[in-house]
Every structure is written in structure tokens, then in C-alpha cells.
C-alpha atoms as a PDB file:
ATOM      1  CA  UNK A   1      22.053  -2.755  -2.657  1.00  0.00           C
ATOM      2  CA  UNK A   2      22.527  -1.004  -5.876  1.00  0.00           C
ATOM      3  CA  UNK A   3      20.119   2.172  -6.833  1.00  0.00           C
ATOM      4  CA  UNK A   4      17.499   0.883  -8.259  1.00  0.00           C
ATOM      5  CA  UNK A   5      14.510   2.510  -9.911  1.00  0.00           C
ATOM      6  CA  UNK A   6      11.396   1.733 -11.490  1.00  0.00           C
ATOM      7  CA  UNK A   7       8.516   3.599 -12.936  1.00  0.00           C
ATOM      8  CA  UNK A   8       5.634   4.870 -10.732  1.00  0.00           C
ATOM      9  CA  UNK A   9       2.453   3.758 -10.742  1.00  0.00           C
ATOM     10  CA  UNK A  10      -0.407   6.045 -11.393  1.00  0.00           C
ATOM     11  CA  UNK A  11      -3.349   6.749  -8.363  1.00  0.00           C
ATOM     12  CA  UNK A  12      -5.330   5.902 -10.913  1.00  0.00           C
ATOM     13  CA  UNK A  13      -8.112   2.699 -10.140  1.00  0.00           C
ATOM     14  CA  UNK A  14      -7.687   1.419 -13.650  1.00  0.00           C
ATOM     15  CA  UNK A  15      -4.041   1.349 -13.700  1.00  0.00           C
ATOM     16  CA  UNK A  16      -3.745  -0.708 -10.383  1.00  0.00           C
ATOM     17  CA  UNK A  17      -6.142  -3.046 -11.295  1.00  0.00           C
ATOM     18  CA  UNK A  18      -4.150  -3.583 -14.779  1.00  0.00           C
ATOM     19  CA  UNK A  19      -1.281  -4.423 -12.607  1.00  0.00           C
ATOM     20  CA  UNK A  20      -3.022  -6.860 -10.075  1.00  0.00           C
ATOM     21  CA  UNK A  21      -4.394  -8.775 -13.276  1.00  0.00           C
ATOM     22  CA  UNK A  22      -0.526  -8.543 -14.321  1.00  0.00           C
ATOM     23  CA  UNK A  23      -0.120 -10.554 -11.354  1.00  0.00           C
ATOM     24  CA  UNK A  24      -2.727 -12.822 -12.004  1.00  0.00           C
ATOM     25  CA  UNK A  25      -4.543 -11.597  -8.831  1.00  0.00           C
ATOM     26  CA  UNK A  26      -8.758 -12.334  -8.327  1.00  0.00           C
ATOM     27  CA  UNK A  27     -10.869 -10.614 -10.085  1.00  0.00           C
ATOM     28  CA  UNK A  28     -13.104 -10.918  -7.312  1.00  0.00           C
ATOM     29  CA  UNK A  29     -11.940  -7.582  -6.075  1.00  0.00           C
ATOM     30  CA  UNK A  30     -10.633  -4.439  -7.435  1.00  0.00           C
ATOM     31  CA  UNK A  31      -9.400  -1.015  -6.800  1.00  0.00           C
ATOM     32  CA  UNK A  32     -11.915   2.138  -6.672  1.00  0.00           C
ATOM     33  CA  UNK A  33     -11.669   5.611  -6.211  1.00  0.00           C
ATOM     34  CA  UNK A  34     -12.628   6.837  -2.235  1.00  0.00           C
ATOM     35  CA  UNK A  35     -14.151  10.253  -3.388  1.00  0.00           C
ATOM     36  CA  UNK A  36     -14.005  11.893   0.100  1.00  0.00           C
ATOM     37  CA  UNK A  37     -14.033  10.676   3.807  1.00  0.00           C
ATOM     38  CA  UNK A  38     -17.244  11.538   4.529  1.00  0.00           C
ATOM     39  CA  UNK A  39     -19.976   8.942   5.603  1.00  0.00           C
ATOM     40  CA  UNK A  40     -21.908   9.296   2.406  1.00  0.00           C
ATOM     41  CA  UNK A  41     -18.791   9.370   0.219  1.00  0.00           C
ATOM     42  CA  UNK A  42     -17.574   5.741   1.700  1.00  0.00           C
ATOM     43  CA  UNK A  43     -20.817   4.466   1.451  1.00  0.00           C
ATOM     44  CA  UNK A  44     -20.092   4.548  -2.698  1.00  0.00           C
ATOM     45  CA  UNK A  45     -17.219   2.265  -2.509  1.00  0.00           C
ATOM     46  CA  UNK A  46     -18.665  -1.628  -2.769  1.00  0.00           C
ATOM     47  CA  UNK A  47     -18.157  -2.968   0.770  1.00  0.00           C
ATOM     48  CA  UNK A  48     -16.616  -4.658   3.080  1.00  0.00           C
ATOM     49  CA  UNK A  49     -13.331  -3.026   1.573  1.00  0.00           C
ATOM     50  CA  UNK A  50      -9.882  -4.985   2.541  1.00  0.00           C
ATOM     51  CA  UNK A  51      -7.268  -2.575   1.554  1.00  0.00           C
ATOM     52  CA  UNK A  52      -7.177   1.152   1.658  1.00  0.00           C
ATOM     53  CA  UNK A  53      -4.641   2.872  -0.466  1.00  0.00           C
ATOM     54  CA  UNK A  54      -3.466   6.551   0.663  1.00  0.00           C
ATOM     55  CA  UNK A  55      -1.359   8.792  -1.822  1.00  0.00           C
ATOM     56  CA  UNK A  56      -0.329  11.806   0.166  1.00  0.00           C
ATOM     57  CA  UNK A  57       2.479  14.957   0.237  1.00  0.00           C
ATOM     58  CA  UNK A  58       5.994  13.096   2.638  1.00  0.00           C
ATOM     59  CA  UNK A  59       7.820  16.113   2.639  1.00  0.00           C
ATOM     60  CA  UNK A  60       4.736  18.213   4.836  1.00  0.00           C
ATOM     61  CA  UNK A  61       4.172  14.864   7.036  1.00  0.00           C
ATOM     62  CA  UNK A  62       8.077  14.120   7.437  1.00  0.00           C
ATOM     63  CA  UNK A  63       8.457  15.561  11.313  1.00  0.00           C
ATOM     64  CA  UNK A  64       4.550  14.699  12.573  1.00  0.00           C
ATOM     65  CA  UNK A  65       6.035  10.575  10.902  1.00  0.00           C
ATOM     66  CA  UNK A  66       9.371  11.040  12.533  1.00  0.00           C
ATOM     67  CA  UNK A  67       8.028  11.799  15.928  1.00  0.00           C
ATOM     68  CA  UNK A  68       5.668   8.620  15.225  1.00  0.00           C
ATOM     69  CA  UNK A  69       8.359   6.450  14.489  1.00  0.00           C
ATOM     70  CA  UNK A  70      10.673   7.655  17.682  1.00  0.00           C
ATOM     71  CA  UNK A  71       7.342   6.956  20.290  1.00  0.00           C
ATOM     72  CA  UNK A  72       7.030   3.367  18.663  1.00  0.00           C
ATOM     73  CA  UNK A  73      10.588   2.734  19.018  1.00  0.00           C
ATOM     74  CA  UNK A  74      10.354   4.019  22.829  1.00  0.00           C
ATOM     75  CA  UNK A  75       7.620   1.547  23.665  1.00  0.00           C
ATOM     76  CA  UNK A  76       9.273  -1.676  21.614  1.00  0.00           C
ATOM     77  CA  UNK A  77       6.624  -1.772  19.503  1.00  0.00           C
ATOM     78  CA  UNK A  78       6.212  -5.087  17.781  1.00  0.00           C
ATOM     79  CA  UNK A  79       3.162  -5.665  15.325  1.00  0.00           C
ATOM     80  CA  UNK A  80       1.557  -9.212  15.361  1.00  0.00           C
ATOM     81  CA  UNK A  81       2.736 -12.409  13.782  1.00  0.00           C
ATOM     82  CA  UNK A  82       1.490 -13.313  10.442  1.00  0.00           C
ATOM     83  CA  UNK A  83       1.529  -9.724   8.907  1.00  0.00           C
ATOM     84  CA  UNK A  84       2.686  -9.872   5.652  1.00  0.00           C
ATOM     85  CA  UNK A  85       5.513  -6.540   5.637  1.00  0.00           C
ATOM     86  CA  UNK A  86       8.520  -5.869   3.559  1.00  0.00           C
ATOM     87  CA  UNK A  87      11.019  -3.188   3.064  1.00  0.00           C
ATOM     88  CA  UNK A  88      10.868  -0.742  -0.238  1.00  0.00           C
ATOM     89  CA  UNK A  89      14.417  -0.964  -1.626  1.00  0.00           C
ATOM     90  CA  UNK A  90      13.749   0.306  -5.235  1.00  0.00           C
ATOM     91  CA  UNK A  91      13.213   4.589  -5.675  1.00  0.00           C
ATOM     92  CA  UNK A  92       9.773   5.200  -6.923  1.00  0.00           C
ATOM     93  CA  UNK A  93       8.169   1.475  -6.154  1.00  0.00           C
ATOM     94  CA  UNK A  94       6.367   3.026  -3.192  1.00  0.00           C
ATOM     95  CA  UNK A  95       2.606   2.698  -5.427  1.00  0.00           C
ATOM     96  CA  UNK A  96       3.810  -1.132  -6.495  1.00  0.00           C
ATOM     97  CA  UNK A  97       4.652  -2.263  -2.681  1.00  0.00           C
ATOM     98  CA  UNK A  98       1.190  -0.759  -1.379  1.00  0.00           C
ATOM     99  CA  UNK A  99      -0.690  -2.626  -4.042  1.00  0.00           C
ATOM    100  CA  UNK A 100       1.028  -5.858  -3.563  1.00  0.00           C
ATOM    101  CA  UNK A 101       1.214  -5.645   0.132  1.00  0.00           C
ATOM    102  CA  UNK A 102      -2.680  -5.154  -0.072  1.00  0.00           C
ATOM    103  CA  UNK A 103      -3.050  -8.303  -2.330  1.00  0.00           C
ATOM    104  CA  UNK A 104      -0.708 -10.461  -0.250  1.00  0.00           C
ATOM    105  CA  UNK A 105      -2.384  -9.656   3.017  1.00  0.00           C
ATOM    106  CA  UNK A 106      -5.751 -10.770   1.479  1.00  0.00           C
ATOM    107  CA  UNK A 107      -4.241 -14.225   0.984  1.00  0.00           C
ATOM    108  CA  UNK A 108      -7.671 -15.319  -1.259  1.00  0.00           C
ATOM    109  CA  UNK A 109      -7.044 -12.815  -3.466  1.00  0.00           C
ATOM    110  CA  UNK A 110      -3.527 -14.555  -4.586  1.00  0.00           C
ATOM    111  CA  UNK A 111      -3.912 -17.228  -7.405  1.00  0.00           C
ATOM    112  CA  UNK A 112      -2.159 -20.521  -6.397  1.00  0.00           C
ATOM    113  CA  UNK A 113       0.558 -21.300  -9.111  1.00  0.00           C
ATOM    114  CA  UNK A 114       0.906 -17.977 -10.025  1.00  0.00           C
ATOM    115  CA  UNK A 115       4.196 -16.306  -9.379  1.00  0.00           C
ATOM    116  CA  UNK A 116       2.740 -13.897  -6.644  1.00  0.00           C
ATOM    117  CA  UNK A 117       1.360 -16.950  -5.262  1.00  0.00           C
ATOM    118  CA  UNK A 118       5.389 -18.316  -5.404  1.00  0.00           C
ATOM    119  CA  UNK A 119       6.802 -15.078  -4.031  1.00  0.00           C
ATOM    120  CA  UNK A 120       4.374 -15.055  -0.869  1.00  0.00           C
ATOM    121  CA  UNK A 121       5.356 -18.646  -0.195  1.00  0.00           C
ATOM    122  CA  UNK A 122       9.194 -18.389  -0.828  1.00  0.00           C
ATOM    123  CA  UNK A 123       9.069 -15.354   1.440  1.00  0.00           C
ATOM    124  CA  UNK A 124       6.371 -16.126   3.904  1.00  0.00           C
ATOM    125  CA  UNK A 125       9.378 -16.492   6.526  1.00  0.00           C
ATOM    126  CA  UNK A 126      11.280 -14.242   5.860  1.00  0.00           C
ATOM    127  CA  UNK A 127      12.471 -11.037   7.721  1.00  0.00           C
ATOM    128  CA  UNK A 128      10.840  -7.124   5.642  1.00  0.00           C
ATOM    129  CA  UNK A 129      14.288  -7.037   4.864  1.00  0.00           C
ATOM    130  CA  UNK A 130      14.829 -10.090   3.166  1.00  0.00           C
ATOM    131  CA  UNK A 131      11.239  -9.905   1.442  1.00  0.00           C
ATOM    132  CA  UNK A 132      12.164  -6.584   0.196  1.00  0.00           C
ATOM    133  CA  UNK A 133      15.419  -7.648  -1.578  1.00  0.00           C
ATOM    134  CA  UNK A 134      13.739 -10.324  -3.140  1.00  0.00           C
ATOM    135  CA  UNK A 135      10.570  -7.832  -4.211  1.00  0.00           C
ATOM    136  CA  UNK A 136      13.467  -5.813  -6.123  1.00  0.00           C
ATOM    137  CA  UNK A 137      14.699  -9.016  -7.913  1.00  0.00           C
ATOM    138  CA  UNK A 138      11.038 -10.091  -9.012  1.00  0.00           C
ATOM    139  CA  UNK A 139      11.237  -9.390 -12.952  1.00  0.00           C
ATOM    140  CA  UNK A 140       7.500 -10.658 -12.906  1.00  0.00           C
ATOM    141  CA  UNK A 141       6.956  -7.514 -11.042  1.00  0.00           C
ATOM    142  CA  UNK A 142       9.229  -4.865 -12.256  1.00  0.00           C
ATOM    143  CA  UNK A 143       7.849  -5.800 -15.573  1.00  0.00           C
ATOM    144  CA  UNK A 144       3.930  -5.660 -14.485  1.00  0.00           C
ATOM    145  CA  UNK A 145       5.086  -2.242 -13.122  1.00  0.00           C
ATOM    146  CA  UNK A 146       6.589  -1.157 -16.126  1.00  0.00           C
ATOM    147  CA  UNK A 147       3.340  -1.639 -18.220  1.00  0.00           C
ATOM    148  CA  UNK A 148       0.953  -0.852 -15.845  1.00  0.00           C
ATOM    149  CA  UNK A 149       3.058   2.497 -15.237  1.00  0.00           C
ATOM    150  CA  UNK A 150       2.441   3.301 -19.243  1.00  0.00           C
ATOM    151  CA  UNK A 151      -0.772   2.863 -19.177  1.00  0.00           C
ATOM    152  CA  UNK A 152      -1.854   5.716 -17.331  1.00  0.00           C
ATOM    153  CA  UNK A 153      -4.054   8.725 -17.741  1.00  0.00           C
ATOM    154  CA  UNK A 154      -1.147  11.185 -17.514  1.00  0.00           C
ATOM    155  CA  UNK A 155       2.736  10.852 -18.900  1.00  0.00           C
ATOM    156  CA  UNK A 156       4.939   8.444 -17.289  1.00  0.00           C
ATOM    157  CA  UNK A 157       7.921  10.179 -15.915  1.00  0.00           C
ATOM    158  CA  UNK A 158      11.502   9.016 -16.530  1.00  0.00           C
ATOM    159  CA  UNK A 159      12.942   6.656 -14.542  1.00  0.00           C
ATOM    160  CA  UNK A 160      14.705   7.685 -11.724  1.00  0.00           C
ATOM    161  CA  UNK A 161      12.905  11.207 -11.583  1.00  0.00           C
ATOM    162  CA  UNK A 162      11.732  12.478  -8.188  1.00  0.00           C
ATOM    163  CA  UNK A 163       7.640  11.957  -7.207  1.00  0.00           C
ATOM    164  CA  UNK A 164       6.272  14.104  -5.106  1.00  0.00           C
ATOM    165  CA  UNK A 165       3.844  11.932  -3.628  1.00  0.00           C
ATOM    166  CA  UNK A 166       4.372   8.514  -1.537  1.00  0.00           C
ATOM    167  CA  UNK A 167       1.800   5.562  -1.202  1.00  0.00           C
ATOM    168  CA  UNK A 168       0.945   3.852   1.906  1.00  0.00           C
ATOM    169  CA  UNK A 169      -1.698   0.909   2.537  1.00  0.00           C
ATOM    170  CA  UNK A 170      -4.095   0.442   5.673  1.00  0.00           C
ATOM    171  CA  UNK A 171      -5.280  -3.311   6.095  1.00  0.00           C
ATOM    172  CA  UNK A 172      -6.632  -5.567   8.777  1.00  0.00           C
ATOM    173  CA  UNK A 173      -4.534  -8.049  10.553  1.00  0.00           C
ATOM    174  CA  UNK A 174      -5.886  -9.723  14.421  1.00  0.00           C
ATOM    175  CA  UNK A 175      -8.720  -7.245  14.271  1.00  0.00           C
ATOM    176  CA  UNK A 176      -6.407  -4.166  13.915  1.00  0.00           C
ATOM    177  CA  UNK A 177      -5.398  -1.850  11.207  1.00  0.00           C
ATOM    178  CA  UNK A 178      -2.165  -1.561   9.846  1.00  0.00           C
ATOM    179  CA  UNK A 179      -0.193   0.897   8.001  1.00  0.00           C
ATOM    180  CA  UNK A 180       1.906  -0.530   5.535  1.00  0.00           C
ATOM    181  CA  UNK A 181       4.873   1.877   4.676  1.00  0.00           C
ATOM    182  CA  UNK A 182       7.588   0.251   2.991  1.00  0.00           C
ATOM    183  CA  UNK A 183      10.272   2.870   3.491  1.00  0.00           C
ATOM    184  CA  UNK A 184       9.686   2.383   7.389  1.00  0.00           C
ATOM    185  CA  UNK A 185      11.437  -0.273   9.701  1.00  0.00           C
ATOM    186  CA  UNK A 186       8.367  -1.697  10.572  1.00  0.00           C
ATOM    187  CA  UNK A 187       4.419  -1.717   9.996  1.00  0.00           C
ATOM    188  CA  UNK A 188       1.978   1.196  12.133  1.00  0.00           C
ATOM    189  CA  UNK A 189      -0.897  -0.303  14.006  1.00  0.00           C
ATOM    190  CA  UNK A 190      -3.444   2.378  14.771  1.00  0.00           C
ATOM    191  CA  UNK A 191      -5.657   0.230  16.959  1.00  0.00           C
ATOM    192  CA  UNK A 192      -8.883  -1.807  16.376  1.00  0.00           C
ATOM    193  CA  UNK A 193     -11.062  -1.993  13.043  1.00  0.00           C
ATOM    194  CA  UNK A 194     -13.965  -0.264  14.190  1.00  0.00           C
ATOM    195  CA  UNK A 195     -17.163  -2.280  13.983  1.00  0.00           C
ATOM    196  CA  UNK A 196     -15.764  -4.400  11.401  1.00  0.00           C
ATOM    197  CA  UNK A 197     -15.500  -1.932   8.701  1.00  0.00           C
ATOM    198  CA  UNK A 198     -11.712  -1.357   7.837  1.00  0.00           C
ATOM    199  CA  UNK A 199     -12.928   1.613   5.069  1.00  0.00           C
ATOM    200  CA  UNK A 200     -14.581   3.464   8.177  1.00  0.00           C
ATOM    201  CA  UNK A 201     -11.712   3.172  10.599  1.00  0.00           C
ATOM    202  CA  UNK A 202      -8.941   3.866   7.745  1.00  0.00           C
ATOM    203  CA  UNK A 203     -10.708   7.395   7.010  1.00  0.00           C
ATOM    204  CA  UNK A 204     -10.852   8.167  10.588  1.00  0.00           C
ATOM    205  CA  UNK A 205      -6.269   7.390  11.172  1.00  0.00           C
ATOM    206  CA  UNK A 206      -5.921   9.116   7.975  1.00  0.00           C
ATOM    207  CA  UNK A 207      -7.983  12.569   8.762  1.00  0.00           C
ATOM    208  CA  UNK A 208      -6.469  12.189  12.598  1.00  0.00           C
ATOM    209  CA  UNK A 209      -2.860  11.269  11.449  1.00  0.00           C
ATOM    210  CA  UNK A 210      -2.265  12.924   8.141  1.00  0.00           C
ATOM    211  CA  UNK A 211      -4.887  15.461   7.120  1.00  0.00           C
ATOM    212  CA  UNK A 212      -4.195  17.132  10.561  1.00  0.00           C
ATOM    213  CA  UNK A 213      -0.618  17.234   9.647  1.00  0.00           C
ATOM    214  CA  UNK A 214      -0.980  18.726   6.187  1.00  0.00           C
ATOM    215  CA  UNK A 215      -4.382  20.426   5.999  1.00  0.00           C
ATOM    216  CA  UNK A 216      -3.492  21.948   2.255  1.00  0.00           C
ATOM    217  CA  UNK A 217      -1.924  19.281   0.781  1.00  0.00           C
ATOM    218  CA  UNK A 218      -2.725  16.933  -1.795  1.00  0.00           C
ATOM    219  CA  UNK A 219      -4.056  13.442  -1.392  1.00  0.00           C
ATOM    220  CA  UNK A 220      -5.733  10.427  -3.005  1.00  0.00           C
ATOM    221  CA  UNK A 221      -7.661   7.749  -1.693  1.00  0.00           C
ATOM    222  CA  UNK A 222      -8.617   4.297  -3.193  1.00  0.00           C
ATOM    223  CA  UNK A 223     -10.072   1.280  -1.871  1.00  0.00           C
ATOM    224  CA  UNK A 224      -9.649  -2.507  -2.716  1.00  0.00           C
ATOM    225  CA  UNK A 225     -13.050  -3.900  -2.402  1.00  0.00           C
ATOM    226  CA  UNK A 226     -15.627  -6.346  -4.228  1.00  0.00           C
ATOM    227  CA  UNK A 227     -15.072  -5.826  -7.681  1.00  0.00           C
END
């Protein structure tokens, strides 16, 4: 596949939710800030949450992810059916894939005969390969990325130009958590949702598995939750 870029979107709650109405997504739910880890700090977000967003630092987590990847491969890891996973084939789309990946593995949050709701059915099938080419062909949402990425508090950067950040997504699938990377092979289960509360559990895997790893870098945290 051709190089392919596209603007990044902001860790910014008002952006993303600018681009899920793009996508004619429920407004039952929306993104929020997750101002620390901390008990009292989750507590703020509006619960149950059913997405967690993490914006972190690749280059300081690129050996700790590498030697994650090799032990998953060694124990033919396979997540469970009915995860909804695709590839990222277009440079900086990393902030678009976690936000739809979190809206099309909360299946009620995707308005029938809208043309998210079309994409998850055309691709429900399909291989994270296959879903990803076709994510790089959707013009619906290269062009909801394209405004949403203007939109922002800061400057948009050109397209094409490096970020030196990369989004991931946590969600619940068979009573586990997930990690959604689309610039992986496959998705990261970190074991069960802890007493229901996917928020809870997410802040745990990301101060054990990425925190630990990069203790002065710089991260962002944002839930999807009741709006």
C-alpha cells in the first residue's frame, strides 16, 4: 500500500468527541479527560467507562513492547472471537483508529444507517488486515479526521510530519481487557476486568505496563464514558 498520511488528532476530549459526532456516533457517551490514576482521580470520570484512551512516548516503550510482542508470539496467543481489531496502515491515524476502535467495540454506540454503522458491517468478517485497508479508503473518515484534526486547541501539524506520541485503546471483550494497538499484528489481552470496572483495571495495565517502562515520560489519559 501506498504512503499514506493523514492529520493527527488532538488528546484533546473536545476534539474526539467532534469526530465521533462526525461519525454520527451516540451522544449517549463521550470522551473525558482521566486527570490521574489515582482512586479519587477516576472516581471524576462519569462511570461505568467503556473505552480508555492512552497517549504515551513509543520510542521509551519500544524494547519493554517488543519483548511483549515476542512472549505472545511464543505462547500462540490468540485473542477471542468477536473483537473488533484492525491494522493502522495510514502514518499519523494512530488517535483516529483508537477512537473508532473504541466506538465499534461498543456496538450501541454505532448509529444504524450511518456509514460507521456500514463499515462495521462490511468488515465485521474480515481479517485486521483487510479492515485496515478498507479504514484507509473510508473518505467518510479521512475527512471527519481532517476537521476534527483543525479544530484543536494547539496548531495542526503538516501532513506527513513525525508525532511524537502514539494512541492506544483498552476495552472489554469476554470479561477481559484489551489493548487495541493498530500498528501491532494483533490485539493485547491483559487479563480480567476487575470487578466490573474497565476504568479501574485499565489504570492498573497502564501504571504496571507503561509508566514502569517510562517513568519521565509524557502521557495522556481519556475515558469514553456516559456523556
Amino acid at each position: 500500500m501506498a504512503a499514506q498520511h493523514w492529520l493527527p488528532l488532538e488528546s484533546n476530549p473536545e476534539v474526539l468527541n467532534g469526530f465521533a459526532a462526525k461519525l454520527r456516533a451516540s451522544p449517549s457517551h463521550a470522551f473525558h479527560d482521566v486527570f490521574g490514576l489515582e482512586a479519587e482521580l477516576l472516581a471524576m470520570v462519569p462511570q461505568p467507562a467503556i473505552a480508555v484512551l492512552l497517549l504515551f512516548p513509543p520510542d521509551q516503550m519500544r524494547e519493554a513492547k517488543a519483548e511483549q510482542l515476542e512472549r505472545l508470539r511464543a505462547e500462540a496467543y490468540a485473542p477471542e472471537p468477536g473483537l473488533f481489531f484492525m491494522r493502522q496502515y495510514v502514518g499519523n491515524a494512530c488517535g483516529t483508529i483508537a477512537a473508532v476502535h473504541a466506538l465499534l467495540n461498543n456496538k450501541n454506540l454505532v448509529t444504524a444507517g450511518s456509514e460507521l454503522g456500514a463499515f462495521l458491517e462490511a468488515n465485521a468478517q474480515l481479517t485486521p488486515e483487510e479492515r485496515g485497508a478498507n479504514l484507509a479508503r473510508a473518505e467518510f473518515v479521512s475527512a471527519a479526521t481532517a476537521e476534527s484534526a483543525q479544530g484543536g486547541q494547539t496548531a495542526a501539524p503538516r501532513v506527513g510530519e513525525d508525532v511524537e506520541h502514539h494512541f492506544v485503546v483498552f476495552v472489554q471483550h469476554g470479561g477481559n481487557v484489551y489493548e487495541l494497538d493498530g500498528t501491532k499484528p494483533f490485539p493485547i489481552k491483559h487479563g480480567p476486568v476487575l470487578g466490573g470496572d474497565l476504568l479501574a483495571t485499565a489504570a492498573e495495565v497502564i501504571k504496571r505496563e507503561f509508566f514502569a517502562h517510562a517513568p519521565d515520560g509524557q502521557f495522556n489519559v481519556m475515558a469514553l464514558a456516559p456523556a
